[in-house]
Protein backbone atom coordinates (compact mmCIF):
# COMPACT_ATOMS: atom_id res chain seq x y z
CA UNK A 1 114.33 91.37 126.56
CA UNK A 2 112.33 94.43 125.48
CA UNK A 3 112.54 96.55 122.35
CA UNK A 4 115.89 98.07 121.53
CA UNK A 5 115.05 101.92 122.18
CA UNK A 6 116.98 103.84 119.91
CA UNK A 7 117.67 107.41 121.24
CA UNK A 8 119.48 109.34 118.44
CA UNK A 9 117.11 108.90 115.57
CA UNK A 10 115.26 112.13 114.99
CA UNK A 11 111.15 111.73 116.11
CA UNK A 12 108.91 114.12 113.59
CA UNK A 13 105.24 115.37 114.07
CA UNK A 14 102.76 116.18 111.98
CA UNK A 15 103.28 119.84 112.76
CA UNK A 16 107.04 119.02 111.03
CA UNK A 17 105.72 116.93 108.22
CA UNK A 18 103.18 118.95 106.67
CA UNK A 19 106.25 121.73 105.55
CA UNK A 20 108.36 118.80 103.96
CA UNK A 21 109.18 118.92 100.24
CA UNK A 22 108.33 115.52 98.01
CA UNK A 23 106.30 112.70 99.38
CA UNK A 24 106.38 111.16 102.71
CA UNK A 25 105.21 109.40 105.59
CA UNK A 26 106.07 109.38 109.43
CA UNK A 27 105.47 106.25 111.53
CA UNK A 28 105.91 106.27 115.04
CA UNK A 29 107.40 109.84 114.44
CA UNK A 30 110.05 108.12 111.79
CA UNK A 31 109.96 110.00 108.27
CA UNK A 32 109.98 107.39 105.21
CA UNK A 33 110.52 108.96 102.00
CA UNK A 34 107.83 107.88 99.27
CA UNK A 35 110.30 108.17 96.19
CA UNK A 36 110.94 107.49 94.15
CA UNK A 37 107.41 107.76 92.59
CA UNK A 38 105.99 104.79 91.36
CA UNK A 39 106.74 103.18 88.11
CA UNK A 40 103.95 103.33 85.15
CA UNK A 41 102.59 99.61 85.99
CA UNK A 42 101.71 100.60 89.42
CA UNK A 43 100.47 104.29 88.54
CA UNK A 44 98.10 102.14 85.74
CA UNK A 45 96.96 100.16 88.09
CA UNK A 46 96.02 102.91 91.16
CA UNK A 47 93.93 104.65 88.70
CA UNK A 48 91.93 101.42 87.58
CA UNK A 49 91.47 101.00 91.38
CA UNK A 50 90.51 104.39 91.88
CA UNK A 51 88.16 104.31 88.80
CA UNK A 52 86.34 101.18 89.68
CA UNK A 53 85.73 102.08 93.17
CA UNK A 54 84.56 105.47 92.06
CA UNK A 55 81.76 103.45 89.75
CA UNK A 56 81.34 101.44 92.35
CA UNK A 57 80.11 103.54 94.85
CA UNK A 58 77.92 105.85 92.60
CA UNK A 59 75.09 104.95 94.13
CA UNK A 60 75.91 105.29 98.02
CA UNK A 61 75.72 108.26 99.65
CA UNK A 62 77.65 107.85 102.58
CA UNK A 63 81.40 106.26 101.29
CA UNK A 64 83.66 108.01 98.69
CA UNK A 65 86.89 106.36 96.92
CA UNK A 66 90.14 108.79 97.38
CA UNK A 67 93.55 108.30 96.18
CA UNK A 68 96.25 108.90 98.35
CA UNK A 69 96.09 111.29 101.03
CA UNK A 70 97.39 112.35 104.45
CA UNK A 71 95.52 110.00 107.15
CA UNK A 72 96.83 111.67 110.23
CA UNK A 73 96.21 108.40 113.02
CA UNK A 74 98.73 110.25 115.66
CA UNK A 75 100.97 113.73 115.83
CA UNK A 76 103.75 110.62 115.04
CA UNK A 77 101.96 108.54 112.30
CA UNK A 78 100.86 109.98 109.17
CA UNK A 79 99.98 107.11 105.99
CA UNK A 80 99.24 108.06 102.60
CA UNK A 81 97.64 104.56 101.43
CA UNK A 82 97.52 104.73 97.80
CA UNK A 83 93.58 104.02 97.26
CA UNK A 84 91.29 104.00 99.86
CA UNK A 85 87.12 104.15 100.85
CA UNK A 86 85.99 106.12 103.57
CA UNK A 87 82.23 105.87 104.78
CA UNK A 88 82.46 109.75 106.68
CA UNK A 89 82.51 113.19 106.27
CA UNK A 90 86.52 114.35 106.72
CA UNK A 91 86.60 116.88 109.68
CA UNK A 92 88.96 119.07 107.42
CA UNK A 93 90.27 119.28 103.79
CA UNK A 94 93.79 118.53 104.65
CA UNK A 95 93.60 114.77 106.12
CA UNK A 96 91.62 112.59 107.11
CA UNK A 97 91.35 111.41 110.73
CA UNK A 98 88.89 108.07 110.85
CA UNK A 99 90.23 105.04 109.54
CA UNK A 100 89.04 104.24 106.23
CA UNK A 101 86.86 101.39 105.34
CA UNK A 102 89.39 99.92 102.42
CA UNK A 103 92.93 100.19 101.75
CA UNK A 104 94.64 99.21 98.73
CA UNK A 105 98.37 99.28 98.60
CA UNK A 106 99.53 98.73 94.95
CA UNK A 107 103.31 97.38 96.02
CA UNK A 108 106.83 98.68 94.66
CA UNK A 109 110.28 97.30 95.17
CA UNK A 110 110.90 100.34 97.12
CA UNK A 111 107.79 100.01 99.54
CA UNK A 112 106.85 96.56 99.76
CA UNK A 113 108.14 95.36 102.85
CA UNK A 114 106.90 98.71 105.08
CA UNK A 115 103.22 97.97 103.42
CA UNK A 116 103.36 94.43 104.23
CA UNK A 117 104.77 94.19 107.52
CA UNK A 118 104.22 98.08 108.88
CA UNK A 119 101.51 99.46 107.56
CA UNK A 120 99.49 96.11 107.70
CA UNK A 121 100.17 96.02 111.60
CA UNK A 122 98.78 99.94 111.65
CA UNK A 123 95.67 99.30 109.72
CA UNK A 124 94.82 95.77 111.90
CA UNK A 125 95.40 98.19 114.74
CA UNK A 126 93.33 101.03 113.44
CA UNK A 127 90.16 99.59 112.65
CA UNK A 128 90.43 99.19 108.74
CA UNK A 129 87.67 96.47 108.00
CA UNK A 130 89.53 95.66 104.57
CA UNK A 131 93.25 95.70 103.34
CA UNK A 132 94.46 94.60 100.07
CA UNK A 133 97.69 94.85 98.71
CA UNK A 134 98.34 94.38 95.51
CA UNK A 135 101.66 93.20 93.52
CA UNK A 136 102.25 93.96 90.08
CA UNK A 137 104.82 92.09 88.94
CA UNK A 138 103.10 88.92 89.99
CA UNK A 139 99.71 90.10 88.98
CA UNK A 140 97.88 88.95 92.64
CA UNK A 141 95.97 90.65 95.16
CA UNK A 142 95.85 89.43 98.87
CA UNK A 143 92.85 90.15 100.72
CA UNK A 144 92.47 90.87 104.46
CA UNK A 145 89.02 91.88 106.73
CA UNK A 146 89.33 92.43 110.16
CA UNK A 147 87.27 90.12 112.40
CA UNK A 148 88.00 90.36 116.15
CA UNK A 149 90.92 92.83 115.90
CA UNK A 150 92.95 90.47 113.57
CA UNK A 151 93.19 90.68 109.74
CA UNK A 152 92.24 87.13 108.53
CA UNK A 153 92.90 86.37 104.78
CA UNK A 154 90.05 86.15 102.28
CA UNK A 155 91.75 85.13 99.62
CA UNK A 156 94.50 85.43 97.07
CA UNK A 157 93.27 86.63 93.69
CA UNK A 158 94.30 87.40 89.84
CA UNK A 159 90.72 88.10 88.41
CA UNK A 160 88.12 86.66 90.99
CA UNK A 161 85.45 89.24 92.15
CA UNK A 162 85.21 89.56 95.58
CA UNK A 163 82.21 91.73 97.29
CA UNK A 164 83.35 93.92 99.99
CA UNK A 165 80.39 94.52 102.70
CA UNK A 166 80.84 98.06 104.28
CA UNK A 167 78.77 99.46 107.40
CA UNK A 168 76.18 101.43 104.56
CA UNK A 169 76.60 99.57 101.08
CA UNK A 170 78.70 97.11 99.78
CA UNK A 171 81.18 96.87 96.85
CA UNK A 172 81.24 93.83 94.33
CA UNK A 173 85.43 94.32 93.23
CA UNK A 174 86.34 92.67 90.12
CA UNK A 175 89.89 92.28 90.35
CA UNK A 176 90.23 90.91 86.50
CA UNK A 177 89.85 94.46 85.74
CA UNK A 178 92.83 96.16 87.15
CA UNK A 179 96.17 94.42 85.37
């Protein structure tokens, strides 16, 4: 028995999407609203991300840490991961359109499940090498690499460092750093 196809629920583009108020993200052309915004643990802990990746790639010239913005995979499937590294020039300032290198998604009770079971499917299917997400409340990090089209887990960590290898440099995380 095939997928139950669900004709009534409204299917939104990108075209759509970008004239939305507040934060969101489609998926297969179905709108998820990103409120309500994140509480102050996981806003702490997306800017010690952000800042550590930033330090860490200082000296490459090719990848860049970003916090979250529109990666546009499809007219139906726009993702705003909350930290990512991209090893590319974007084609435009509004979104990016290459899958990035990293993703970090710092979980919320609101969120959780779509980044864990959704999103995780979309990034194994989109080429992102790495994929960590990150829980709060429990203080661990589960990381992911891609190897033969299929995220395999590298490990679960609380304050282990853990060197990510990237096409043109390579980042030495230490994860002790962001709770």
């Amino acid at each position: 028995m095939g997928a139950l196809k669900i004709d009534f629920l409204p299917s939104y583009t990108y075209e759509e999407y970008k004239n939305w108020e507040g934060k969101w993200e489609i998926i297969n052309g179905v709108a998820y609203a990103m409120s309500p915004a994140p509480m102050i643990k996981h806003q702490s802990i997306s800017a010690k991300i952000a800042r550590y990746l930033d330090e860490a790639l200082e000296g490459c010239e090719f990848c860049q840490a970003l916090l979250p913005i529109d990666w546009k995979i499809d007219e139906h499937t726009v993702v705003q991961p909350d930290n990512l590294v991209i090893c590319h020039i974007p084609q435009n300032e509004a979104y990016i359109q290459q899958a990035p290198e990293i993703i970090f998604e710092v979980l919320s009770k609101s969120t959780a499940s779509k980044d864990i079971n959704l999103k995780h499917r979309i990034y194994e299917k989109e080429g992102v090498t790495y994929y960590i997400t990150v829980n709060p409340d429990g203080e661990v990090a589960k990381i992911y690499r891609l190897k033969e089209g299929r995220y395999i887990k590298v490990c679960d960590t609380h304050d282990a460092s853990v060197k990510f290898e990237l096409e043109k440099c390579s980042i030495d995380f230490d994860f002790s750093k962001i709770w």
